[in-house]
N, C-alpha and C. Protein backbone atom coordinates (compact mmCIF):
# COMPACT_ATOMS: atom_id res chain seq x y z
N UNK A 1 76.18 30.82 142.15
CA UNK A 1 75.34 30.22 141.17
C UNK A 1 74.94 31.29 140.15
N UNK A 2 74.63 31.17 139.13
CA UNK A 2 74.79 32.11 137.43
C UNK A 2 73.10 31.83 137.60
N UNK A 3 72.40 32.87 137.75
CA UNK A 3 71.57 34.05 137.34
C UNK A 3 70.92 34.26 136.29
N UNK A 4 69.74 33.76 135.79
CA UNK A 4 69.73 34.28 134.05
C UNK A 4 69.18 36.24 134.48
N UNK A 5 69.06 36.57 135.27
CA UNK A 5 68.89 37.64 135.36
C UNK A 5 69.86 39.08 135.82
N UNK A 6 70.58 38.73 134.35
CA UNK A 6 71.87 39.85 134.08
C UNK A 6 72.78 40.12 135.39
N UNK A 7 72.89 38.88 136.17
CA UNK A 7 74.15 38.56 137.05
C UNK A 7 75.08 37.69 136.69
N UNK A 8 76.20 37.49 136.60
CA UNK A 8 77.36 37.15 136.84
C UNK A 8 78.34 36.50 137.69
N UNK A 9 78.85 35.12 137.70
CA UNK A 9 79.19 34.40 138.72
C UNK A 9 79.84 35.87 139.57
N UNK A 10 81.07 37.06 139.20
CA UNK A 10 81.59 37.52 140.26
C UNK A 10 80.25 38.98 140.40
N UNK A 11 79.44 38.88 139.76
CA UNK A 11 78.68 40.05 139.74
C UNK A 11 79.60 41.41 139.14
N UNK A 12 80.31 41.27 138.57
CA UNK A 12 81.44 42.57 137.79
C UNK A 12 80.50 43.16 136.83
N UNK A 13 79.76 42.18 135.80
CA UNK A 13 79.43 43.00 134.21
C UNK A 13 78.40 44.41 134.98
N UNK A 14 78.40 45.38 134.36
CA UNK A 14 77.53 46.51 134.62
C UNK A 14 77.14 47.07 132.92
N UNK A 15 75.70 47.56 132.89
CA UNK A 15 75.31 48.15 131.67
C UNK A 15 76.20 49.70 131.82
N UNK A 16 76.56 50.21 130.70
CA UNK A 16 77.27 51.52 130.64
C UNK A 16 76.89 51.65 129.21
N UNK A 17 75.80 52.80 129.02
CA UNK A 17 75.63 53.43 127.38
C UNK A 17 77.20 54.04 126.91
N UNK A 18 78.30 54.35 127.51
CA UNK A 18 79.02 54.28 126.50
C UNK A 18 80.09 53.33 126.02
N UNK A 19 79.99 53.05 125.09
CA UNK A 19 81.13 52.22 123.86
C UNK A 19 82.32 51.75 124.33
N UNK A 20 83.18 52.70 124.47
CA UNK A 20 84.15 52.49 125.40
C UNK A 20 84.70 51.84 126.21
N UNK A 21 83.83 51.64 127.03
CA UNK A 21 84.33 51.34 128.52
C UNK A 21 84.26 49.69 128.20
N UNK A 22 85.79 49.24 129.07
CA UNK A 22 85.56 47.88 129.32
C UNK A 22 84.73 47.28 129.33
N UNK A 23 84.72 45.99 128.99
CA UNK A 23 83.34 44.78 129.46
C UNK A 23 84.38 44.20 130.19
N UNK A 24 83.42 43.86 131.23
CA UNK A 24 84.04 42.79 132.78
C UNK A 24 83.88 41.58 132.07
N UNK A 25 83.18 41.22 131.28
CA UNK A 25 83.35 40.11 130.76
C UNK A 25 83.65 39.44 129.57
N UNK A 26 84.57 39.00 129.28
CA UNK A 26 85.23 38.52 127.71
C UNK A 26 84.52 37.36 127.41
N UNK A 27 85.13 37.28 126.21
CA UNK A 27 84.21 35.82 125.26
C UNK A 27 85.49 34.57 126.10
N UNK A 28 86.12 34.91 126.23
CA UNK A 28 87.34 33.63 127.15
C UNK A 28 86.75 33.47 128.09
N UNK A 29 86.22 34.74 129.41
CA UNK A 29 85.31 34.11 130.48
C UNK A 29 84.20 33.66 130.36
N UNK A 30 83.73 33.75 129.49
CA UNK A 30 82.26 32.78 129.12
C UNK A 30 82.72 31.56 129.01
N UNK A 31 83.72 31.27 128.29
CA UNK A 31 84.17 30.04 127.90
C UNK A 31 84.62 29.18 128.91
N UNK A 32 85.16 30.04 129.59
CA UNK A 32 85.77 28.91 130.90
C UNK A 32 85.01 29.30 132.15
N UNK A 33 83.72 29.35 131.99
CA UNK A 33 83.03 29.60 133.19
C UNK A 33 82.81 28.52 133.72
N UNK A 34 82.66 28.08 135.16
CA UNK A 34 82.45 27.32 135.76
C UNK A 34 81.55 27.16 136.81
N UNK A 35 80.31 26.50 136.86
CA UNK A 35 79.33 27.05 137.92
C UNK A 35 79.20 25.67 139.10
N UNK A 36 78.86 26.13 140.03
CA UNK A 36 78.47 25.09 140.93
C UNK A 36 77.51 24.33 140.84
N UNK A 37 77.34 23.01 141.14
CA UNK A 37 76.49 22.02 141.02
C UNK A 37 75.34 22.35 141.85
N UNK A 38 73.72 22.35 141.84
CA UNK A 38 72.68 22.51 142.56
C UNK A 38 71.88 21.41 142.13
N UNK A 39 71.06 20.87 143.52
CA UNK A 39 70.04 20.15 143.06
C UNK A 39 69.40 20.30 142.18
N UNK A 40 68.50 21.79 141.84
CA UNK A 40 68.16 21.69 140.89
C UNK A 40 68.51 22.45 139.93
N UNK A 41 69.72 22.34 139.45
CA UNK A 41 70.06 23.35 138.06
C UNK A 41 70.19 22.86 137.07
N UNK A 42 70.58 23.84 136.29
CA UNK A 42 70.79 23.36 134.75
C UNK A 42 71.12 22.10 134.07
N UNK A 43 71.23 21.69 133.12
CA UNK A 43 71.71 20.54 132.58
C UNK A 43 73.33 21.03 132.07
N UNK A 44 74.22 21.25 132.50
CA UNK A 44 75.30 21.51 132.34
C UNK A 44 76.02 21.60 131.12
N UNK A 45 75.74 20.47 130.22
CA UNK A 45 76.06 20.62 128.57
C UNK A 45 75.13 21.36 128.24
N UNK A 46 74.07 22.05 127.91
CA UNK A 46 73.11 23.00 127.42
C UNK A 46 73.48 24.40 127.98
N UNK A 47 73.67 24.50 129.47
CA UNK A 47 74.69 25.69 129.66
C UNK A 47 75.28 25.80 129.21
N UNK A 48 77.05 24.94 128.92
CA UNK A 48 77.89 25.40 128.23
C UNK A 48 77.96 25.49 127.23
N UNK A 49 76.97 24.90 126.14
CA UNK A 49 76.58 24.91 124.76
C UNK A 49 75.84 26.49 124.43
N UNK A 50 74.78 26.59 125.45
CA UNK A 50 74.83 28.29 125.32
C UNK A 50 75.92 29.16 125.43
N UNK A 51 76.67 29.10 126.50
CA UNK A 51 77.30 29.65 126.63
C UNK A 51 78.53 30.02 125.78
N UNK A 52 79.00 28.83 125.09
CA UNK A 52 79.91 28.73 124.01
C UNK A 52 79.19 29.59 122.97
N UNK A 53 78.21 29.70 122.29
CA UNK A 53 77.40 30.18 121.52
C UNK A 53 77.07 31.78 121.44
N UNK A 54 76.82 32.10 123.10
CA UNK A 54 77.18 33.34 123.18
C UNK A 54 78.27 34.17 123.47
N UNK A 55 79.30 33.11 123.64
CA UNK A 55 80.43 33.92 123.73
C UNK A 55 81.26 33.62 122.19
N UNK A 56 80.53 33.52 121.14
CA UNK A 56 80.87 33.21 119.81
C UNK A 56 80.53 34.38 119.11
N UNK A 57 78.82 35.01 119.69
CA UNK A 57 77.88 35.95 119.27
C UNK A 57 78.82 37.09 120.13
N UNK A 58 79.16 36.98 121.20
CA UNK A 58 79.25 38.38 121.93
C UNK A 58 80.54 38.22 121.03
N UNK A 59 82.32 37.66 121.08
CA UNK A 59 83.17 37.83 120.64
C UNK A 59 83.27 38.81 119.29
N UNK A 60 81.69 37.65 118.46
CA UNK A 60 81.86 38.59 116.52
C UNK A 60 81.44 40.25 117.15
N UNK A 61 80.22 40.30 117.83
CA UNK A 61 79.36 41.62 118.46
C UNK A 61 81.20 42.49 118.86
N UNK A 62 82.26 42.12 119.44
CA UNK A 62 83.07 43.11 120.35
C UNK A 62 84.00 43.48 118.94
N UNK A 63 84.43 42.48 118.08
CA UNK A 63 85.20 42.53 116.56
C UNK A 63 84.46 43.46 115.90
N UNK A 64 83.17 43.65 115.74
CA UNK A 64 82.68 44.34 114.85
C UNK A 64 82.40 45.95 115.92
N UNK A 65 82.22 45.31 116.86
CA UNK A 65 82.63 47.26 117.42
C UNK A 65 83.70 47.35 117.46
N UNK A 66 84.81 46.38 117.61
CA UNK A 66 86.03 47.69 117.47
C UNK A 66 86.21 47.80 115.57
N UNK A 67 85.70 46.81 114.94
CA UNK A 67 86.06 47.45 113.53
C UNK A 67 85.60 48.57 113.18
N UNK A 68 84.09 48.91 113.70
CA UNK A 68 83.32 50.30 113.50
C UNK A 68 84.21 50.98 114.46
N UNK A 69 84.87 50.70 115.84
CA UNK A 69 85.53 52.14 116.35
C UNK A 69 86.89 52.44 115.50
N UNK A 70 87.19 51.29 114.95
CA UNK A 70 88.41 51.92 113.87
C UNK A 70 88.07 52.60 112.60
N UNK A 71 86.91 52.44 112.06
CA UNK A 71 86.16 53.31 111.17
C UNK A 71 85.99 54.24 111.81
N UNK A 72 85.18 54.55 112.29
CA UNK A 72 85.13 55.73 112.95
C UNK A 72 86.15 56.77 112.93
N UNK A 73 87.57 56.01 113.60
CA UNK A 73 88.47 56.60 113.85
C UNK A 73 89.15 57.09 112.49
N UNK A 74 89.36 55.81 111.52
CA UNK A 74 89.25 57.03 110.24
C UNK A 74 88.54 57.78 109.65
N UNK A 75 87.11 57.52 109.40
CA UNK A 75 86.46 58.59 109.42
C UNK A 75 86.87 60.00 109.55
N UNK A 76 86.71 59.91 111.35
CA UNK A 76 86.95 61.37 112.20
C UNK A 76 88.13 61.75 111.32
N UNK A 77 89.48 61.23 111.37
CA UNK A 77 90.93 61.34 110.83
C UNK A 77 90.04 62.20 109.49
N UNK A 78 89.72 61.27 108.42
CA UNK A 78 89.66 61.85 106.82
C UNK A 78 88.77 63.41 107.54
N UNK A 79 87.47 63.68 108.31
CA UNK A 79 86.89 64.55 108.39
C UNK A 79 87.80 65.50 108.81
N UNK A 80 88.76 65.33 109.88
CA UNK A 80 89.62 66.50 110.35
C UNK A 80 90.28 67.05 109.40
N UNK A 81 91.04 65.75 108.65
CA UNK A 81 92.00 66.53 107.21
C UNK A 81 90.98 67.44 105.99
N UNK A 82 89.67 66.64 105.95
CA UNK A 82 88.57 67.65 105.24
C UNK A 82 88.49 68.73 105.83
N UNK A 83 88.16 69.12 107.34
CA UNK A 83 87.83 70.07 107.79
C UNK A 83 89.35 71.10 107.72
N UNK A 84 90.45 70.75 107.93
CA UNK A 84 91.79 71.10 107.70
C UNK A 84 92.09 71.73 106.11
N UNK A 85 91.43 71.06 105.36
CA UNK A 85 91.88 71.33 104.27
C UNK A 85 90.67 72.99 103.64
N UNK A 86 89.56 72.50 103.82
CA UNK A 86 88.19 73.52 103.82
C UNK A 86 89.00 74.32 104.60
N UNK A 87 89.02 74.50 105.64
CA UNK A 87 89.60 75.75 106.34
C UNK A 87 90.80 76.39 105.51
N UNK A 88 91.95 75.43 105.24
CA UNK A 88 93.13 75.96 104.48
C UNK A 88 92.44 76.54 103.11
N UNK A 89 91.55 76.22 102.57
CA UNK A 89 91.12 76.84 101.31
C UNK A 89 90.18 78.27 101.32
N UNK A 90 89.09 78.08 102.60
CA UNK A 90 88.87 79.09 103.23
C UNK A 90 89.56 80.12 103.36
N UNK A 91 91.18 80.08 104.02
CA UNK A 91 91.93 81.20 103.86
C UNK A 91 92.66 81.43 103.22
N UNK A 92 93.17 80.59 101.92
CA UNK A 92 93.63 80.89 100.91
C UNK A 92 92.78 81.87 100.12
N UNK A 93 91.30 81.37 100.13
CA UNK A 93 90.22 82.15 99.50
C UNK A 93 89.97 83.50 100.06
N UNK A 94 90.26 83.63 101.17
CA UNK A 94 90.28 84.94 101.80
C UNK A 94 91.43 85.52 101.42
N UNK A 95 92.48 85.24 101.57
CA UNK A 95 93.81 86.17 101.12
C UNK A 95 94.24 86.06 99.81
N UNK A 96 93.65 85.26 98.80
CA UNK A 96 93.41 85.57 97.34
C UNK A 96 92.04 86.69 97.49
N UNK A 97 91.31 86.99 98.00
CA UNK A 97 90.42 87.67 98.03
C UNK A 97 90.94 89.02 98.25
N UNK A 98 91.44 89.03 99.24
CA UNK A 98 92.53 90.19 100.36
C UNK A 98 93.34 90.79 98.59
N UNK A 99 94.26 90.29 98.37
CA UNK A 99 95.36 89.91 97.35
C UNK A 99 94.63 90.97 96.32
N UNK A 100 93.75 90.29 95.64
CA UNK A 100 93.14 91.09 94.73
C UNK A 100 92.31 92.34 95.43
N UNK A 101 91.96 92.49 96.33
CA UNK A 101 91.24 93.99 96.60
C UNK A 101 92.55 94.65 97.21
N UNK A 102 93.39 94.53 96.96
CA UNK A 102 94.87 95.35 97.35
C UNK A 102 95.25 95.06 96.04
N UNK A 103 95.63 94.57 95.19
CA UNK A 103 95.96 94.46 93.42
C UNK A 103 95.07 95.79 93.08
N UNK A 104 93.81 95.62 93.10
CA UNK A 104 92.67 96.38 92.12
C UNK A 104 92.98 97.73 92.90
N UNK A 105 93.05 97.61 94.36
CA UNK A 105 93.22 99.44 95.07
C UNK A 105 94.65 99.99 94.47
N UNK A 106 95.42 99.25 94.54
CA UNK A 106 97.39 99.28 93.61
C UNK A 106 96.85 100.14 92.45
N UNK A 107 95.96 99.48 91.65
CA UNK A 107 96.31 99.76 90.67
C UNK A 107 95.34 101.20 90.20
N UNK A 108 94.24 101.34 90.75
CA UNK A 108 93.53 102.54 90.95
C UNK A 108 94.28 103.26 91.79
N UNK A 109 94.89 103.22 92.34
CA UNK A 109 95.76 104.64 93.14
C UNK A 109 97.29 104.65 91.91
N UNK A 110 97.68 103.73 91.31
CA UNK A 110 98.70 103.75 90.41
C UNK A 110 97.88 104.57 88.98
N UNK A 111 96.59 104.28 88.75
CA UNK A 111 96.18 104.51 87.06
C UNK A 111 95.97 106.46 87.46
N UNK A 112 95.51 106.44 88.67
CA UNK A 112 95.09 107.74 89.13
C UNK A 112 96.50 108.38 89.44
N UNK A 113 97.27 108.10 89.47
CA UNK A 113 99.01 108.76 89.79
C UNK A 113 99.97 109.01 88.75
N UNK A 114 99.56 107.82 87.37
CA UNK A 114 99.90 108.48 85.99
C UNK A 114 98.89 108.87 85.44
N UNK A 115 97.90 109.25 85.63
CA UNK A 115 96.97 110.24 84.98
C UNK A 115 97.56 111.79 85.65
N UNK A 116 97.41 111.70 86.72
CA UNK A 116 98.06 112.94 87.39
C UNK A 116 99.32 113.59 86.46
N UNK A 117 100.13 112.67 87.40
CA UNK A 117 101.34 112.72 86.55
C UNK A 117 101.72 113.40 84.65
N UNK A 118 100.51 112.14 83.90
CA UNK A 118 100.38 112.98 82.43
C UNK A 118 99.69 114.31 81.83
N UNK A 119 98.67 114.38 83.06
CA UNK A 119 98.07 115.46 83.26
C UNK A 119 99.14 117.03 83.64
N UNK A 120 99.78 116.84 84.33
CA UNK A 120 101.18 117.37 85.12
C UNK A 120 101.69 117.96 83.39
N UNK A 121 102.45 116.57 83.04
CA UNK A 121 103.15 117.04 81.62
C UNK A 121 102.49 117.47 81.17
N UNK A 122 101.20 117.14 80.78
CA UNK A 122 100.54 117.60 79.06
C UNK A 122 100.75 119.46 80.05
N UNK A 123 100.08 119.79 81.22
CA UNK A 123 99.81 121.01 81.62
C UNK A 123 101.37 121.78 81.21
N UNK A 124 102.33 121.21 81.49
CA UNK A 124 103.73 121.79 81.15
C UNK A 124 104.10 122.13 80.03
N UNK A 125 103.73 121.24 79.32
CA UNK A 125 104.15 121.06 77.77
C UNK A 125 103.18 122.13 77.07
N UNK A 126 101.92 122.42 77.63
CA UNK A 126 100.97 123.60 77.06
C UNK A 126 101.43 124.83 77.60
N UNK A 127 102.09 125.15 78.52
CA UNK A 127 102.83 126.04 78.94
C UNK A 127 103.90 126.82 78.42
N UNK A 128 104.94 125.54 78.05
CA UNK A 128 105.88 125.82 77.38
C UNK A 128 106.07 126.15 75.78
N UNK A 129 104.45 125.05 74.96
CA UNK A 129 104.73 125.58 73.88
C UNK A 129 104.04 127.68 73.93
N UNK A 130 103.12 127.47 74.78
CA UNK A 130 102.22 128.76 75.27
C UNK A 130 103.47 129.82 74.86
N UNK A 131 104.52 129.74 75.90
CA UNK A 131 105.91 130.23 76.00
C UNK A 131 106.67 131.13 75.07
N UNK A 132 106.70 129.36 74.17
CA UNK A 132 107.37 129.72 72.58
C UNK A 132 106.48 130.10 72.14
N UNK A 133 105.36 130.25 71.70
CA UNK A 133 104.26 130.93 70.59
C UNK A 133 104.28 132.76 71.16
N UNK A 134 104.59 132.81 72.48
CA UNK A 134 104.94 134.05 72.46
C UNK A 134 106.19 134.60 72.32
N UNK A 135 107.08 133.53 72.59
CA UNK A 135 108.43 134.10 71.95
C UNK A 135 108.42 134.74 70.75
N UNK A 136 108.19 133.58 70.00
CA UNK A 136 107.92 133.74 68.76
C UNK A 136 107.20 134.61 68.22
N UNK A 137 105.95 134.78 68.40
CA UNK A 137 105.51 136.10 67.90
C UNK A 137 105.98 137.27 68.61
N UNK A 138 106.89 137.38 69.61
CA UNK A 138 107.62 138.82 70.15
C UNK A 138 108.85 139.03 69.13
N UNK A 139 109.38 137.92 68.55
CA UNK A 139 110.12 137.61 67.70
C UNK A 139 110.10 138.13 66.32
N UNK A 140 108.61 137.89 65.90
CA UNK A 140 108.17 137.99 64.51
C UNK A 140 107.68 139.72 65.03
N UNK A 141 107.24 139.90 66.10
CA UNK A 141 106.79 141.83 66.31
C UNK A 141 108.17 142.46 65.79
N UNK A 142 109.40 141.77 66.52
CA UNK A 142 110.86 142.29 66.76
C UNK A 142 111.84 142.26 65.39
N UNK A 143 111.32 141.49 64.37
CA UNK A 143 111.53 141.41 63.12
C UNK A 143 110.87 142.25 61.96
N UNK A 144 109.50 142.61 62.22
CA UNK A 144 108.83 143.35 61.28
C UNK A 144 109.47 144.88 62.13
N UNK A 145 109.37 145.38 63.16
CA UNK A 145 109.88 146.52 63.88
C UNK A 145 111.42 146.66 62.91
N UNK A 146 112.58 145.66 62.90
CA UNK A 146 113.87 145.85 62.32
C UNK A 146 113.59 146.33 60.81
N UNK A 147 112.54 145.67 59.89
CA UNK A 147 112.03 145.67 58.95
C UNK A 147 112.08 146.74 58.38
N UNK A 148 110.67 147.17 59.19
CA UNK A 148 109.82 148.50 59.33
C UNK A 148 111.59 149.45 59.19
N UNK A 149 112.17 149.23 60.10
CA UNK A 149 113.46 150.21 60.20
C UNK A 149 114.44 150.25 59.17
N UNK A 150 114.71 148.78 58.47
CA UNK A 150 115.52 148.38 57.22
C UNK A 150 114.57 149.70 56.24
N UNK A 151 113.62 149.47 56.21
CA UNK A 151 113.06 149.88 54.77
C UNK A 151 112.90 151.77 54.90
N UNK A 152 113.07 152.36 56.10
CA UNK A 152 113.14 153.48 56.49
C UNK A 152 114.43 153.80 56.37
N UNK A 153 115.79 153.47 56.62
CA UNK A 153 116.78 153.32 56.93
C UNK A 153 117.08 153.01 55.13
N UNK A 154 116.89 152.55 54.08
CA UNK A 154 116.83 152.01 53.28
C UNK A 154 116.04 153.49 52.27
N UNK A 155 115.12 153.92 52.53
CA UNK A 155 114.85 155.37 51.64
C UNK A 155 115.26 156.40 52.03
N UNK A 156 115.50 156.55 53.36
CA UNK A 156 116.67 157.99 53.63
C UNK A 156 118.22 157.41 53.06
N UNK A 157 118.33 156.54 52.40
CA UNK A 157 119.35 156.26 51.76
C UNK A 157 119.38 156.57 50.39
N UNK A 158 118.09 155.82 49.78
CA UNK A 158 117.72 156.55 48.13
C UNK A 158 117.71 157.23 47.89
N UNK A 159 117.27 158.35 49.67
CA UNK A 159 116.59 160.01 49.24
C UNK A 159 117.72 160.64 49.10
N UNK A 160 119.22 160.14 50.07
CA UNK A 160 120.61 161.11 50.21
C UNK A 160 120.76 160.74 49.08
N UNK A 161 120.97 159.71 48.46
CA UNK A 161 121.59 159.27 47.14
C UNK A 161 120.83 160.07 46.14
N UNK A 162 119.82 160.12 45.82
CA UNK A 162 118.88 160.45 45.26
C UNK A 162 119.00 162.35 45.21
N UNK A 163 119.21 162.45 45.72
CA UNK A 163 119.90 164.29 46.15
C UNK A 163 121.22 164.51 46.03
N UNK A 164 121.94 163.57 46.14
CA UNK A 164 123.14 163.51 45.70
C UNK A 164 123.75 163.60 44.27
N UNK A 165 122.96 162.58 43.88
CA UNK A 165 122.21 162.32 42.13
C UNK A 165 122.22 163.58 41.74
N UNK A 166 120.86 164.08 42.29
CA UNK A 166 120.84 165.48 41.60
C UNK A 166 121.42 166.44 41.84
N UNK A 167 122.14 166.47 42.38
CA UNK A 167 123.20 167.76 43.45
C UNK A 167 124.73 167.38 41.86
N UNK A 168 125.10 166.42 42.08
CA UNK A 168 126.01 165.98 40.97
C UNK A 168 125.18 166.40 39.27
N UNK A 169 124.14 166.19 39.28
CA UNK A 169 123.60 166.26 37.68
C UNK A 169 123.33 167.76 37.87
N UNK A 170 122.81 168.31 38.58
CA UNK A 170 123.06 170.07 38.11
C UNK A 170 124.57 170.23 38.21
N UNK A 171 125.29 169.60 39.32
CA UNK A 171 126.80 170.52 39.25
C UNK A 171 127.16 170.20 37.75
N UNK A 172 127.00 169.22 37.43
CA UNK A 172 127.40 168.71 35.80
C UNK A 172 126.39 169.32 34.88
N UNK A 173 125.67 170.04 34.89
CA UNK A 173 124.89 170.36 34.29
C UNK A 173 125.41 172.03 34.42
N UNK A 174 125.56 172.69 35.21
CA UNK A 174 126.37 174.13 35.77
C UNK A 174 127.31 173.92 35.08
N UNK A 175 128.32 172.96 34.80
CA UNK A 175 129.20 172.87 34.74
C UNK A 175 129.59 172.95 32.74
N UNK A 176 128.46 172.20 32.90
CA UNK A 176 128.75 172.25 31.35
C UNK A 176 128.31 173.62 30.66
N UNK A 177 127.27 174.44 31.73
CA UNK A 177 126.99 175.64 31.00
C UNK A 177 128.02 176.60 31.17
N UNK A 178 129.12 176.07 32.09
CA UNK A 178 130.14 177.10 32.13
C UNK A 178 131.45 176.98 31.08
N UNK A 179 131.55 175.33 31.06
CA UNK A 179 131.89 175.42 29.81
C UNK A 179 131.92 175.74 28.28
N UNK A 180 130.46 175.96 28.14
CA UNK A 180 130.03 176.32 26.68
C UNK A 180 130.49 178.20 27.23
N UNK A 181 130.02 178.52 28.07
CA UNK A 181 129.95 180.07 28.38
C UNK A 181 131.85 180.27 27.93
N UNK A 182 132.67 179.65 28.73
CA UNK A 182 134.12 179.55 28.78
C UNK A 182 134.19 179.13 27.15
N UNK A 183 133.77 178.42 26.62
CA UNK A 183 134.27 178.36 25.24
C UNK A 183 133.78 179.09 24.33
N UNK A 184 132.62 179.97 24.31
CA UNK A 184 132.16 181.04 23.91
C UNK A 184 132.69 182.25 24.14
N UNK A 185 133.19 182.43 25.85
CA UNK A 185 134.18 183.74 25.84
C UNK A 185 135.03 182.72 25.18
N UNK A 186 135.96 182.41 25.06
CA UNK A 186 136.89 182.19 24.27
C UNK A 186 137.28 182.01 22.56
C-alpha cells in the first residue's frame, strides 16, 4: 500500500544530495502505478489524477536537470577551452617575454662587441697614422740632413770652381804679362 510518507510501493526511491545518481523512480512508474484496494483508501481517480500530475511535474523537473547538466557540461567544455587558451597565452606571454629579454641581452652584448671592436680599429688606425707621422717626419729630418749636404756639397763646388776661376784668371793674367814682357824683349 503507497505511503504519503516518502515510501514507495517497492520502497527503492532514496534522497541522495547528489544530481547524478539515478532516480528509482521514473515519470512512466508513476504512471503505471498500481496500488491495492483497502477498505479505507484513497479514491482511486484522485490518486491517479495526482499522480499523473506529478509525474508530468517530476518528468518537466528531470528534462530541465538534464538540460542544465548539458549546460553545464558546455559551460565546463567553453571554461576548459578558456582556461586552455589563458594558459596558452600565459605562455606565449612568457616566452614573448623570455624572447625579448634574450633580443635586448643579444643586442647589448652585440652593441658592446662593435663598440669594442670600433674601439679596436679607431685604436689601430691612431697607431698607424702615429706610425706614418713619424715616418714622415724621420723622412722630412732625412731630407733636410741630404739638403743640409746638397748645399755643402754644392759650395765646396763654387769654392773649387771658384779657385779654379781664379787659378785660370791669374794664369791668364801671368800669362799675358809674359806676353807683353816677350813682346817687349822682342
Amino acid at each position: 500500500m503507497f505511503n504519503t510518507e516518502a515510501e514507495t510501493p517497492n520502497k527503492a526511491l532514496t534522497r541522495s544530495p547528489a544530481p547524478e545518481l539515478q532516480v528509482a523512480i521514473t515519470p512512466l512508474d508513476m504512471r503505471q502505478a498500481r496500488f491495492d484496494s483497502a477498505m479505507r483508501g484513497f479514491d482511486k481517480t484522485a490518486v491517479s489524477a495526482y499522480l499523473e500530475t506529478a509525474s508530468e511535474g517530476f518528468e518537466q523537473a528531470l528534462r530541465e536537470n538534464e538540460r542544465l547538466r548539458q549546460e553545464i557540461g558546455r559551460v565546463g567544455s567553453a571554461l576548459a577551452q578558456y582556461r586552455e587558451l589563458e594558459s596558452g597565452i600565459k605562455n606565449t606571454m612568457l616566452t614573448a617575454q623570455k624572447v625579448a629579454d634574450d633580443l635586448r641581452e643579444n643586442a647589448v652584448q652585440e652593441s658592446a662587441r662593435i663598440v669594442r671592436e670600433a674601439e679596436g680599429r679607431a685604436e689601430l688606425i691612431v697607431q698607424k697614422a702615429r706610425a706614418r707621422i713619424e715616418d714622415v717626419e724621420r723622412e722630412i729630418s732625412s731630407l733636410r740632413l741630404k739638403r743640409r749636404e746638397a748645399e755643402v756639397s754644392l759650395n765646396a763646388i763654387v769654392a773649387t770652381l771658384q779657385s779654379a776661376l781664379d787659378f785660370v784668371r791669374e794664369q791668364d793674367g801671368r800669362d799675358s804679362h809674359r806676353g807683353r814682357a816677350i813682346a817687349e824683349v822682342a
